[in-house]
PDB file of N, CA and C in Angstrom:
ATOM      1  N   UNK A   1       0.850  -1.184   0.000  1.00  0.00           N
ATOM      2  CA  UNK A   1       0.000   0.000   0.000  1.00  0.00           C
ATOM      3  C   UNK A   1       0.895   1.246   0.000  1.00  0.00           C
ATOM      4  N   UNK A   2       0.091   2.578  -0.903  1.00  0.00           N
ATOM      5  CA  UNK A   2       1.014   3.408  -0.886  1.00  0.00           C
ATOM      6  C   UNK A   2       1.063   3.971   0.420  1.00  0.00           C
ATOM      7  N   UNK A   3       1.986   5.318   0.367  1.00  0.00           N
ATOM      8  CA  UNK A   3       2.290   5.906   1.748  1.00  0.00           C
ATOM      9  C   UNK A   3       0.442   6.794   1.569  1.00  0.00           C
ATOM     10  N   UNK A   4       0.629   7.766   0.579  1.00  0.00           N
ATOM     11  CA  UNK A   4      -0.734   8.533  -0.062  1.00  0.00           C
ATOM     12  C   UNK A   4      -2.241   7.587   1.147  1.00  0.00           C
ATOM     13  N   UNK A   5      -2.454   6.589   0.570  1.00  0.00           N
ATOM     14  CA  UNK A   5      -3.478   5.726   0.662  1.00  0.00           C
ATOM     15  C   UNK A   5      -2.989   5.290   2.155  1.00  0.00           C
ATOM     16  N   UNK A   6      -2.169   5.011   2.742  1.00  0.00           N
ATOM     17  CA  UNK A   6      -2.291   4.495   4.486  1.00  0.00           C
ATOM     18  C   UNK A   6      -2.735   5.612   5.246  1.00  0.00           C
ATOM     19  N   UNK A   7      -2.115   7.288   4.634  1.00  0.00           N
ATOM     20  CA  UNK A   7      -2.417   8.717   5.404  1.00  0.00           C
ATOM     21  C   UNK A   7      -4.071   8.338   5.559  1.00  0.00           C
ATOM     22  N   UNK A   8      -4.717   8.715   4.223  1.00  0.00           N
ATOM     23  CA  UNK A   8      -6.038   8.946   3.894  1.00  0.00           C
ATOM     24  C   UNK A   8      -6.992   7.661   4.443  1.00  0.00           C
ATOM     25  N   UNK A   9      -6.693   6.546   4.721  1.00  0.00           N
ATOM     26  CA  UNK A   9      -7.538   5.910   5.950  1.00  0.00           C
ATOM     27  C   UNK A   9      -6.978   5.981   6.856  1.00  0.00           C
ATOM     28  N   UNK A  10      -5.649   5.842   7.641  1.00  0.00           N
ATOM     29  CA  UNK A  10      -6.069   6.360   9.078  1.00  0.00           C
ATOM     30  C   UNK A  10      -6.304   7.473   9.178  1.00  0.00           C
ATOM     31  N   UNK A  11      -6.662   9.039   8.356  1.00  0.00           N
ATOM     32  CA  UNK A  11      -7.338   9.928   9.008  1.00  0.00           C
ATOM     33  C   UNK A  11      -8.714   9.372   8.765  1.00  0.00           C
ATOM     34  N   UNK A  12      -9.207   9.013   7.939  1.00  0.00           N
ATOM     35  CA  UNK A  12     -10.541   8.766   7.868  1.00  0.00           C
ATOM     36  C   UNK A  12     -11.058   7.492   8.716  1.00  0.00           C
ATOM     37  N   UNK A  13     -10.299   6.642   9.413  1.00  0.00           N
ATOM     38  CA  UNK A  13     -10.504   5.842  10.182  1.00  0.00           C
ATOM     39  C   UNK A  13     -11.201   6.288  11.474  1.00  0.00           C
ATOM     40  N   UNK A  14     -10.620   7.059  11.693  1.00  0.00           N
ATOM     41  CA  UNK A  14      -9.796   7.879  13.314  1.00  0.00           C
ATOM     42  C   UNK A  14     -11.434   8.805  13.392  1.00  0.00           C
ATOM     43  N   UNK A  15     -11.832   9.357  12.512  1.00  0.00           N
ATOM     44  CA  UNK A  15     -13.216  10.054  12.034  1.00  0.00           C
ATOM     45  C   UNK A  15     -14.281   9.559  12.531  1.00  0.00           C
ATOM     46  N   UNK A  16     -14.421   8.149  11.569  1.00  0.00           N
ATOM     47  CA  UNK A  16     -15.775   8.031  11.381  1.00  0.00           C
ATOM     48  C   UNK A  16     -16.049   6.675  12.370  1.00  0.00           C
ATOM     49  N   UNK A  17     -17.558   6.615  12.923  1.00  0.00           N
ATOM     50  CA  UNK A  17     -18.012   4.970  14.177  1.00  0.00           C
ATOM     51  C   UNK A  17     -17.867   3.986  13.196  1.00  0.00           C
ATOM     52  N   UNK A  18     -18.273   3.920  11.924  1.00  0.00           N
ATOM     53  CA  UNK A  18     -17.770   2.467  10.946  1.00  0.00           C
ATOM     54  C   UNK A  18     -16.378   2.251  10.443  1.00  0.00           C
ATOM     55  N   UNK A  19     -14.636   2.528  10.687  1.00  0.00           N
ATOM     56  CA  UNK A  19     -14.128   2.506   9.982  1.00  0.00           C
ATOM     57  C   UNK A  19     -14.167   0.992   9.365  1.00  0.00           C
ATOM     58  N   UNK A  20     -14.618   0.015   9.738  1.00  0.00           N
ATOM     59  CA  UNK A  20     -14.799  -1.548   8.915  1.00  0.00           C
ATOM     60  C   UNK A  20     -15.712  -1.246   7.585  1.00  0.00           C
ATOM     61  N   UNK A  21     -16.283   0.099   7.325  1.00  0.00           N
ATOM     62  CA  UNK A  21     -16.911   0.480   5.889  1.00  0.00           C
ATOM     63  C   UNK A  21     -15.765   1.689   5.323  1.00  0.00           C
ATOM     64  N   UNK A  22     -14.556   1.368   5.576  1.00  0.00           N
ATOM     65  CA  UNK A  22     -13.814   2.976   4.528  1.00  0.00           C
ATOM     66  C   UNK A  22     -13.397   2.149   3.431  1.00  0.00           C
ATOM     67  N   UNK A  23     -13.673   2.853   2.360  1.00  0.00           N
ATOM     68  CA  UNK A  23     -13.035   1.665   1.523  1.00  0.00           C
ATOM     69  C   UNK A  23     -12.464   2.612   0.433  1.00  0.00           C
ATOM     70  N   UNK A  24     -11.102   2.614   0.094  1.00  0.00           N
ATOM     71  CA  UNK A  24      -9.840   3.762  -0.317  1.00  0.00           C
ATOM     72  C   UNK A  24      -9.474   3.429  -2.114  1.00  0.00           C
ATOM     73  N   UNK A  25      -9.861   3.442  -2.729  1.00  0.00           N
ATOM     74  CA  UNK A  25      -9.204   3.174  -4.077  1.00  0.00           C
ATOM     75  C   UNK A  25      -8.453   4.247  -4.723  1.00  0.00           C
ATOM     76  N   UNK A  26      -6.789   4.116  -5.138  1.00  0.00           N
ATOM     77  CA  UNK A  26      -5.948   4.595  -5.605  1.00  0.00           C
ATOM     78  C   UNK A  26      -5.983   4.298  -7.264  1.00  0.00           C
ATOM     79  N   UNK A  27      -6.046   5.458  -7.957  1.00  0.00           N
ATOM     80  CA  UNK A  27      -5.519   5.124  -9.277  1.00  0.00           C
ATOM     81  C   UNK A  27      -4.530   6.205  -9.633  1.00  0.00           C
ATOM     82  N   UNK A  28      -3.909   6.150 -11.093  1.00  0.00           N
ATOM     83  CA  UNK A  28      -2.303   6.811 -11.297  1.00  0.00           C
ATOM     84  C   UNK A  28      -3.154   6.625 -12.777  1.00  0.00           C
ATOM     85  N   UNK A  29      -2.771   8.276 -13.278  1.00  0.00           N
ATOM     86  CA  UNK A  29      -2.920   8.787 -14.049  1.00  0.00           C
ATOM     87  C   UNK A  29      -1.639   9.740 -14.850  1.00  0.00           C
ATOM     88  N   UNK A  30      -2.136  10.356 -16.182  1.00  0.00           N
ATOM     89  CA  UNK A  30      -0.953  11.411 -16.632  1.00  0.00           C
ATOM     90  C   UNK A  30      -1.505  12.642 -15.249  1.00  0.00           C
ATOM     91  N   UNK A  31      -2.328  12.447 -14.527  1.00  0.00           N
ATOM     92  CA  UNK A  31      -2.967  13.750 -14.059  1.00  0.00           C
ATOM     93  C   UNK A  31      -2.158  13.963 -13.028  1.00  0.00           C
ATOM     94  N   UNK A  32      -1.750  12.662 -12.122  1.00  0.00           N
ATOM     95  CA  UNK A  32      -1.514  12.295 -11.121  1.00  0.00           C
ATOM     96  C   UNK A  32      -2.027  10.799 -10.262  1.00  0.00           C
ATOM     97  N   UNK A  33      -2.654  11.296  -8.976  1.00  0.00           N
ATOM     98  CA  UNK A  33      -3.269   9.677  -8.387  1.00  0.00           C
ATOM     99  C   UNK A  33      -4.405  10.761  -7.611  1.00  0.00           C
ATOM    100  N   UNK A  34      -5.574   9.710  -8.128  1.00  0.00           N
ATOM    101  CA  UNK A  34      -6.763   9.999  -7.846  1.00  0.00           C
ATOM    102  C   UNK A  34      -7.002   9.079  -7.019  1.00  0.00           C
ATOM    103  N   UNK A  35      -7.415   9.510  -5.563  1.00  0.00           N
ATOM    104  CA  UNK A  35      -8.340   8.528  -4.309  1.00  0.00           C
ATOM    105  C   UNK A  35      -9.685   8.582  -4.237  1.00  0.00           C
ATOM    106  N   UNK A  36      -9.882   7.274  -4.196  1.00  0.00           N
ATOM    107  CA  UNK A  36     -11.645   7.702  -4.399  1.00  0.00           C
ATOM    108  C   UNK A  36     -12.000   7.317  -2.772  1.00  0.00           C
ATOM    109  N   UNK A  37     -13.191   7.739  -1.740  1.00  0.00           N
ATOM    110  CA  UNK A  37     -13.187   7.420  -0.937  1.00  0.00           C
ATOM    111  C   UNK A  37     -14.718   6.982  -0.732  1.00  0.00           C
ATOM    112  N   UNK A  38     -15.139   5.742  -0.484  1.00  0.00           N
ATOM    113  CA  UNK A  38     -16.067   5.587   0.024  1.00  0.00           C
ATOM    114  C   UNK A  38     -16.572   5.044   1.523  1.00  0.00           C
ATOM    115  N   UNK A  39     -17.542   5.840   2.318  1.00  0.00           N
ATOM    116  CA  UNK A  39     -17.696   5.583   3.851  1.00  0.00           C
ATOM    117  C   UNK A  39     -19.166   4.931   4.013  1.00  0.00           C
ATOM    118  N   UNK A  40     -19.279   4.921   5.242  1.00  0.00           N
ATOM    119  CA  UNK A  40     -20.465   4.449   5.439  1.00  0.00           C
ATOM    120  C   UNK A  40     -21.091   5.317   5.361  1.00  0.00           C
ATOM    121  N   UNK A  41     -22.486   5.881   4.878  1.00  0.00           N
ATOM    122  CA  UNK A  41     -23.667   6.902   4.433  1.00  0.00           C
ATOM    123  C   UNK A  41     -23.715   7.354   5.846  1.00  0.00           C
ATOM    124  N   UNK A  42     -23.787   7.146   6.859  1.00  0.00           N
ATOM    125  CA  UNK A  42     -24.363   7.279   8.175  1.00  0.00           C
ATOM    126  C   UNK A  42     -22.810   8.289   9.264  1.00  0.00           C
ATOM    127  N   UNK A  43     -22.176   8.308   7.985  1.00  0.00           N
ATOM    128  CA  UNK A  43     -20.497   8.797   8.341  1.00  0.00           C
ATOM    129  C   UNK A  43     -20.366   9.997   7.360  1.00  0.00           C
ATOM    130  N   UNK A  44     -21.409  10.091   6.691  1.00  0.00           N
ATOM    131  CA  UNK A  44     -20.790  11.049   5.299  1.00  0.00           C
ATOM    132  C   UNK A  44     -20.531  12.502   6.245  1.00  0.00           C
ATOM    133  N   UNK A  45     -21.251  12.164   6.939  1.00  0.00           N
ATOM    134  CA  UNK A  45     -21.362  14.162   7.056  1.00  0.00           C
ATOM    135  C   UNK A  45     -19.821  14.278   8.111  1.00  0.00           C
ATOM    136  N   UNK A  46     -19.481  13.357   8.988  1.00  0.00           N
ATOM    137  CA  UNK A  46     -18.402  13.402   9.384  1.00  0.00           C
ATOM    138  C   UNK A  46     -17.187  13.505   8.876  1.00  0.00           C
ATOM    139  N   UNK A  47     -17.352  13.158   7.514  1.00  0.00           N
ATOM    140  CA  UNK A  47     -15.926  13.533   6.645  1.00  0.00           C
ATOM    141  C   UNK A  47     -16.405  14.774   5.251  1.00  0.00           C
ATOM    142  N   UNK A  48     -17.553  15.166   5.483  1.00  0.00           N
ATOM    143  CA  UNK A  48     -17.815  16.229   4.530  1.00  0.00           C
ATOM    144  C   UNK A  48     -17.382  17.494   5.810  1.00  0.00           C
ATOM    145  N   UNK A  49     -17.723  17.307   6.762  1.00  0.00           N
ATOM    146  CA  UNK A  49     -18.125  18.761   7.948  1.00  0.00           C
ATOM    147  C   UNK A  49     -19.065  19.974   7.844  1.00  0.00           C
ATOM    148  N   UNK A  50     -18.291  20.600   8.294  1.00  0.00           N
ATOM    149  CA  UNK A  50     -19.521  22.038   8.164  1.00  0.00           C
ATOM    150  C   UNK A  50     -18.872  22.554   6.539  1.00  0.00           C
ATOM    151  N   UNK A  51     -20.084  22.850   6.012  1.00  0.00           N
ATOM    152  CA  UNK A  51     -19.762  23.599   4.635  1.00  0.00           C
ATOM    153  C   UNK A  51     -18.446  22.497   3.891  1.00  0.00           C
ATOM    154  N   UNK A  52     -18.419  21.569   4.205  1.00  0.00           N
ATOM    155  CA  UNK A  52     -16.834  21.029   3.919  1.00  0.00           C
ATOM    156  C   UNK A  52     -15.748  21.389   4.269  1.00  0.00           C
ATOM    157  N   UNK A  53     -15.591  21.983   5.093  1.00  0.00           N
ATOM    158  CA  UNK A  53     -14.308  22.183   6.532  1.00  0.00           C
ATOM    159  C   UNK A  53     -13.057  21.017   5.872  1.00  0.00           C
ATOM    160  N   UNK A  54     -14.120  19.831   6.754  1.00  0.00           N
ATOM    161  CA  UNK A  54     -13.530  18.856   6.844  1.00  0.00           C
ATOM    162  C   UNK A  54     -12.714  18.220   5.527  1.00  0.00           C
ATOM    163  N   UNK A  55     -13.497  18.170   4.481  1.00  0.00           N
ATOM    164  CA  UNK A  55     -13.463  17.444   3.731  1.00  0.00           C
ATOM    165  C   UNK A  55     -12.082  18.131   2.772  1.00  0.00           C
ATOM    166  N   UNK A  56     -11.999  19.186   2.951  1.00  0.00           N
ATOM    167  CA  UNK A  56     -11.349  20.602   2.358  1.00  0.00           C
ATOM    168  C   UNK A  56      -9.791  20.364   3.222  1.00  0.00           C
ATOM    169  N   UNK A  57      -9.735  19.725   4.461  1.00  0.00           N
ATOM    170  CA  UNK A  57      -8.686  19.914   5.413  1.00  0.00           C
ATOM    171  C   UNK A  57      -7.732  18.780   4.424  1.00  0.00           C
ATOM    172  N   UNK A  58      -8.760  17.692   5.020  1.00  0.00           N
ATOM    173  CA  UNK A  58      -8.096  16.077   4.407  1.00  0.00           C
ATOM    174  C   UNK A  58      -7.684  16.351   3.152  1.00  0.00           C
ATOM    175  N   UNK A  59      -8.360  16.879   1.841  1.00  0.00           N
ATOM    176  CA  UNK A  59      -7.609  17.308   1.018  1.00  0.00           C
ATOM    177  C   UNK A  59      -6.310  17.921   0.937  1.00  0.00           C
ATOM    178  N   UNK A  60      -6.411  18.824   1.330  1.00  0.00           N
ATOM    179  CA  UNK A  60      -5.312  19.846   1.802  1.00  0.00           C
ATOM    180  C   UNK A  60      -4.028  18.711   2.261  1.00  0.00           C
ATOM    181  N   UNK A  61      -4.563  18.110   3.379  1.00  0.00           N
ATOM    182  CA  UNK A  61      -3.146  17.372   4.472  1.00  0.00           C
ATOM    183  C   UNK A  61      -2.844  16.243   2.848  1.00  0.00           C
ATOM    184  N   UNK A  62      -3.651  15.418   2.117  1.00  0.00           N
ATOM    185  CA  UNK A  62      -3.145  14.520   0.914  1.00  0.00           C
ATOM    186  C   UNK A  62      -2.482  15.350   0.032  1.00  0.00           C
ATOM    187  N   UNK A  63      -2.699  16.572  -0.585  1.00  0.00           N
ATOM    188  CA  UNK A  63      -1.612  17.277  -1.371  1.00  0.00           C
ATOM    189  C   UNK A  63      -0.622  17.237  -0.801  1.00  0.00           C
ATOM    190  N   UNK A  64      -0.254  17.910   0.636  1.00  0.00           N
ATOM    191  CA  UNK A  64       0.962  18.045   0.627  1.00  0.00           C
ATOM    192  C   UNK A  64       1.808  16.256   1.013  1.00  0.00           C
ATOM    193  N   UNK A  65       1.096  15.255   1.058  1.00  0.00           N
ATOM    194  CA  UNK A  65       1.740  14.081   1.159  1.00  0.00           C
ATOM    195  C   UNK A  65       2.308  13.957  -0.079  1.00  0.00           C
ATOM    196  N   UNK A  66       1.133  14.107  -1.081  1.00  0.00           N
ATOM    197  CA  UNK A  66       1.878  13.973  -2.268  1.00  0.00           C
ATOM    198  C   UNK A  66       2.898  14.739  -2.604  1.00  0.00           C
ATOM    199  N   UNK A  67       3.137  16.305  -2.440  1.00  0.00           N
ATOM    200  CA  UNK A  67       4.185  16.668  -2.576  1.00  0.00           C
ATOM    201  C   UNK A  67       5.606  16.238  -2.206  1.00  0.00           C
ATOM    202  N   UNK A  68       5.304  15.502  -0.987  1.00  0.00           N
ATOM    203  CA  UNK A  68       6.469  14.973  -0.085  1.00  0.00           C
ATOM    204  C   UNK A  68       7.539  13.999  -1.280  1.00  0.00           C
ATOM    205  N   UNK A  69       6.145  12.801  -2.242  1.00  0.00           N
ATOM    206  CA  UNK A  69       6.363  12.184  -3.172  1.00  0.00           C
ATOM    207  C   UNK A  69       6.901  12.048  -4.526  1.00  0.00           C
ATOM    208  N   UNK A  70       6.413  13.748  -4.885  1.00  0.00           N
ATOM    209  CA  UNK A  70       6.327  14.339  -6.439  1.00  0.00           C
ATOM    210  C   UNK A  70       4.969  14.032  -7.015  1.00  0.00           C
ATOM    211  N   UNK A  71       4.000  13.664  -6.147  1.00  0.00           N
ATOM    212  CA  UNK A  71       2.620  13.328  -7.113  1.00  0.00           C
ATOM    213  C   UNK A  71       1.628  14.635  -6.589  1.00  0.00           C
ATOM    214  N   UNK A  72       0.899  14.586  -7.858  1.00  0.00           N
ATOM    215  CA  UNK A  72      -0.050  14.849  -7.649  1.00  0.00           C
ATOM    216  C   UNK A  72      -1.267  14.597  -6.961  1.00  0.00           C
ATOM    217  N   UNK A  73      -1.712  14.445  -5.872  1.00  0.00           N
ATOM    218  CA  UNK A  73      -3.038  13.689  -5.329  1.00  0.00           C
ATOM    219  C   UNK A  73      -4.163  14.671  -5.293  1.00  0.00           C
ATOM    220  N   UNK A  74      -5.387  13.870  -5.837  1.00  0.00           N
ATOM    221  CA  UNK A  74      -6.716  14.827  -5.526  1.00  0.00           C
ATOM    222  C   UNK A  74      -8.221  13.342  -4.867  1.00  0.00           C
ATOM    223  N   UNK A  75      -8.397  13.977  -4.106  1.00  0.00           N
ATOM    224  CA  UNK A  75      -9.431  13.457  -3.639  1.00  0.00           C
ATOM    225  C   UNK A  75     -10.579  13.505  -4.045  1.00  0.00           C
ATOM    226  N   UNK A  76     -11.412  12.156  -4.127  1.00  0.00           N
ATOM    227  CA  UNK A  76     -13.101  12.430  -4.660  1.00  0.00           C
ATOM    228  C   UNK A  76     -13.582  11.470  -3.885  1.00  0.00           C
ATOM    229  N   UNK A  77     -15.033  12.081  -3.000  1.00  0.00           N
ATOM    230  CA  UNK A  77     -15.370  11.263  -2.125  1.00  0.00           C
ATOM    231  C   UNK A  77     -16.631  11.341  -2.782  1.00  0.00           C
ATOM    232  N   UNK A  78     -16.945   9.608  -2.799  1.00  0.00           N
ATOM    233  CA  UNK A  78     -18.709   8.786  -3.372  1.00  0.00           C
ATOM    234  C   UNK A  78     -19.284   9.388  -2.107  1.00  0.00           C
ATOM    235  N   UNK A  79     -20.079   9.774  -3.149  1.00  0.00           N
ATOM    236  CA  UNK A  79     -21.643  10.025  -1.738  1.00  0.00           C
ATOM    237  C   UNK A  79     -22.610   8.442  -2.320  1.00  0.00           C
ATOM    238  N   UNK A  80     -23.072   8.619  -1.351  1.00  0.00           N
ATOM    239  CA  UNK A  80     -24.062   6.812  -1.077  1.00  0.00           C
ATOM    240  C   UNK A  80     -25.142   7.190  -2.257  1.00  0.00           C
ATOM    241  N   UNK A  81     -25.380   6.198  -2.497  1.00  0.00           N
ATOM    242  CA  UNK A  81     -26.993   6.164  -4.023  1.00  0.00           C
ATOM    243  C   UNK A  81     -28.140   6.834  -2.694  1.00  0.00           C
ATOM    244  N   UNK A  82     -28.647   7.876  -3.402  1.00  0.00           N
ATOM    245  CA  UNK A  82     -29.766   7.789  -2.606  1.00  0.00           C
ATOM    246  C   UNK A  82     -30.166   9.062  -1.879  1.00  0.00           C
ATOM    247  N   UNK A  83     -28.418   9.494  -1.384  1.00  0.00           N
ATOM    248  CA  UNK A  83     -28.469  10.499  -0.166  1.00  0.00           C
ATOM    249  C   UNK A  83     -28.672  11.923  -0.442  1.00  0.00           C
ATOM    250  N   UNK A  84     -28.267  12.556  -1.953  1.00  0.00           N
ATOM    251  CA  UNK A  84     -28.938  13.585  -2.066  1.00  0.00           C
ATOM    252  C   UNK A  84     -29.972  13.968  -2.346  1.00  0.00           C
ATOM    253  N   UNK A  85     -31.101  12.743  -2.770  1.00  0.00           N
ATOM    254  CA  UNK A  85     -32.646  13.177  -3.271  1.00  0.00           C
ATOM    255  C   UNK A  85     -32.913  12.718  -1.939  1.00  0.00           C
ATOM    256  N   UNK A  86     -32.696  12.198  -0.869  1.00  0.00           N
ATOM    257  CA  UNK A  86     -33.327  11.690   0.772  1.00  0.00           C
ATOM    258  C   UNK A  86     -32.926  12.644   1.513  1.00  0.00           C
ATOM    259  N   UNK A  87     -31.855  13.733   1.024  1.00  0.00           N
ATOM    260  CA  UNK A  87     -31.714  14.930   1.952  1.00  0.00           C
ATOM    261  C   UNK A  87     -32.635  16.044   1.364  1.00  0.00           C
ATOM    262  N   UNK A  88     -32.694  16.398  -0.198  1.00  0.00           N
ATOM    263  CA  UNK A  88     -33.412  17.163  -0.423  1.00  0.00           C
ATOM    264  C   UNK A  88     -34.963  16.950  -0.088  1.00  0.00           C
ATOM    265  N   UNK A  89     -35.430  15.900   0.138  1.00  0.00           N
ATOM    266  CA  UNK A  89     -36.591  15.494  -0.110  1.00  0.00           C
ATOM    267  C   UNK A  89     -37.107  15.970   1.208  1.00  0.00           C
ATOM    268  N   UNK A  90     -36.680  15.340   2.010  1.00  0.00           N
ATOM    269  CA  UNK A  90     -36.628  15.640   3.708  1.00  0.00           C
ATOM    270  C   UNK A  90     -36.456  16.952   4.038  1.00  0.00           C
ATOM    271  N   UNK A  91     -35.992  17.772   3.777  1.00  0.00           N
ATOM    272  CA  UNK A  91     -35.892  18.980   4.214  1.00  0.00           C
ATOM    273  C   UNK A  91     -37.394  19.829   2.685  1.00  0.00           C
ATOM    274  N   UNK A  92     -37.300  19.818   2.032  1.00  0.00           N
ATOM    275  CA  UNK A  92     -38.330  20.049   0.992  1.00  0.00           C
ATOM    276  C   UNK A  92     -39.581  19.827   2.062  1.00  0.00           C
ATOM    277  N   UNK A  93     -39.864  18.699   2.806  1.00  0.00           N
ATOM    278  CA  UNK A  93     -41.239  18.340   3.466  1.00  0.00           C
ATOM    279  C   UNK A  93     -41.230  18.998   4.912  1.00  0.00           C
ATOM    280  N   UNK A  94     -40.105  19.235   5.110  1.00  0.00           N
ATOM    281  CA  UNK A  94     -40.161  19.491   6.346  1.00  0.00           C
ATOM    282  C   UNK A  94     -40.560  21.051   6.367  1.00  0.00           C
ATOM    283  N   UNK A  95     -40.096  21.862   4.786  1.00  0.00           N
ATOM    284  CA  UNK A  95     -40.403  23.314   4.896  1.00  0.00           C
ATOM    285  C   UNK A  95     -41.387  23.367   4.603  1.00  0.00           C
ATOM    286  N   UNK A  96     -42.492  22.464   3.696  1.00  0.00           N
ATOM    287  CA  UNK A  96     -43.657  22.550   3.537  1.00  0.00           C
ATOM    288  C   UNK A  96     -44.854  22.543   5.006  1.00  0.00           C
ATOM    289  N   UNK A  97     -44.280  21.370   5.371  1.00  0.00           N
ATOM    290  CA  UNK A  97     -45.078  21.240   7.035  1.00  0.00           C
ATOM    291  C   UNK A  97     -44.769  21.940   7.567  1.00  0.00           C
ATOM    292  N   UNK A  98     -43.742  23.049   8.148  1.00  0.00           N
ATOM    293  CA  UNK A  98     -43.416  24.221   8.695  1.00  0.00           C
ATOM    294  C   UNK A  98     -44.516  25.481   8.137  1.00  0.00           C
ATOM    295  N   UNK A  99     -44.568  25.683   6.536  1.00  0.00           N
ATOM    296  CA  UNK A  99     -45.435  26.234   5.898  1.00  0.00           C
ATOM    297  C   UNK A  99     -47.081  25.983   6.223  1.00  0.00           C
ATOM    298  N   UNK A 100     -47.160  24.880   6.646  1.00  0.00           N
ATOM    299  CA  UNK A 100     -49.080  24.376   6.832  1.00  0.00           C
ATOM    300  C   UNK A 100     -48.967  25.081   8.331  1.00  0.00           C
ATOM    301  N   UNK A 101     -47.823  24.276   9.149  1.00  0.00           N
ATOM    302  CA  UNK A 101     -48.414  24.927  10.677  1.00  0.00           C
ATOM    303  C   UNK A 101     -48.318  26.782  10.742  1.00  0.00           C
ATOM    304  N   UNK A 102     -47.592  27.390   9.850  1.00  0.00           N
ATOM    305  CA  UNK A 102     -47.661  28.997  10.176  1.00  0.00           C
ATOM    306  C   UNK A 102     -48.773  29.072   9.645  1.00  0.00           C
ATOM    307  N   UNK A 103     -49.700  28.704   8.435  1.00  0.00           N
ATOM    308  CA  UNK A 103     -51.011  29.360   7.899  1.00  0.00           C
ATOM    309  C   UNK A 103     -52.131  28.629   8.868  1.00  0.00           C
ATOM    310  N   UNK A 104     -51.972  27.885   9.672  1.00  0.00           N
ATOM    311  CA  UNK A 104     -52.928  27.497  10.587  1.00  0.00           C
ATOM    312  C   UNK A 104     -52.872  28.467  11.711  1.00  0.00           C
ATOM    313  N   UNK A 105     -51.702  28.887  11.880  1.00  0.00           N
ATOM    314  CA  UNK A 105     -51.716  29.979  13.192  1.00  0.00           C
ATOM    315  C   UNK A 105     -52.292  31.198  12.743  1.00  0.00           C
ATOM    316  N   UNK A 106     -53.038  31.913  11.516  1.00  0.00           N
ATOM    317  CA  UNK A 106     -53.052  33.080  10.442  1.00  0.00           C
ATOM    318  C   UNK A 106     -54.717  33.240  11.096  1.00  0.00           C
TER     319      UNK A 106
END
């Protein structure tokens, strides 16, 4: 395993209550090496953070590993099937039902 790929799960280990779901794929390109990261859905927001804090840091700390190397590294983290139409959806209903109880108070 590379050095790149041992950094990027134990920080993401160390993160999230499932690390037995991180699952790290390295590829090597003319671009550089692309990590793909996938977590457990129930972990996403712990490695996204506020506004992507987080997600923005871990990036940050893998460039400069790669620099250490001469590579290029960029991070792309899978979001789970599902989770952005189950977040929009959910909050969509929740402003609607917020909307029924203020015109009942009218």
């Amino acid at each position: 395993m590379h050095k790149d790929q041992e950094f990027l799960e134990y920080v993401v280990k160390s993160l999230v209550d499932s690390p037995e779901d991180v699952k790290v794929d390295r590829k090597v390109d003319e671009m550089g090496v692309l990590m793909t990261l996938e977590v457990n859905p129930v972990d996403m927001g712990k490695i996204i953070g506020r506004q992507g804090n987080t997600a923005k840091a871990i990036r940050t700390l893998l460039r400069v590993v790669g620099m250490k190397f001469n590579a290029r590294v960029n991070l792309k983290i899978n979001e789970p099937v599902g989770a952005a139409n189950n977040m929009a959806t959910s909050s969509a209903s929740r402003s609607v039902d917020q909307a029924m109880e203020d015109l009942k108070q009218i």
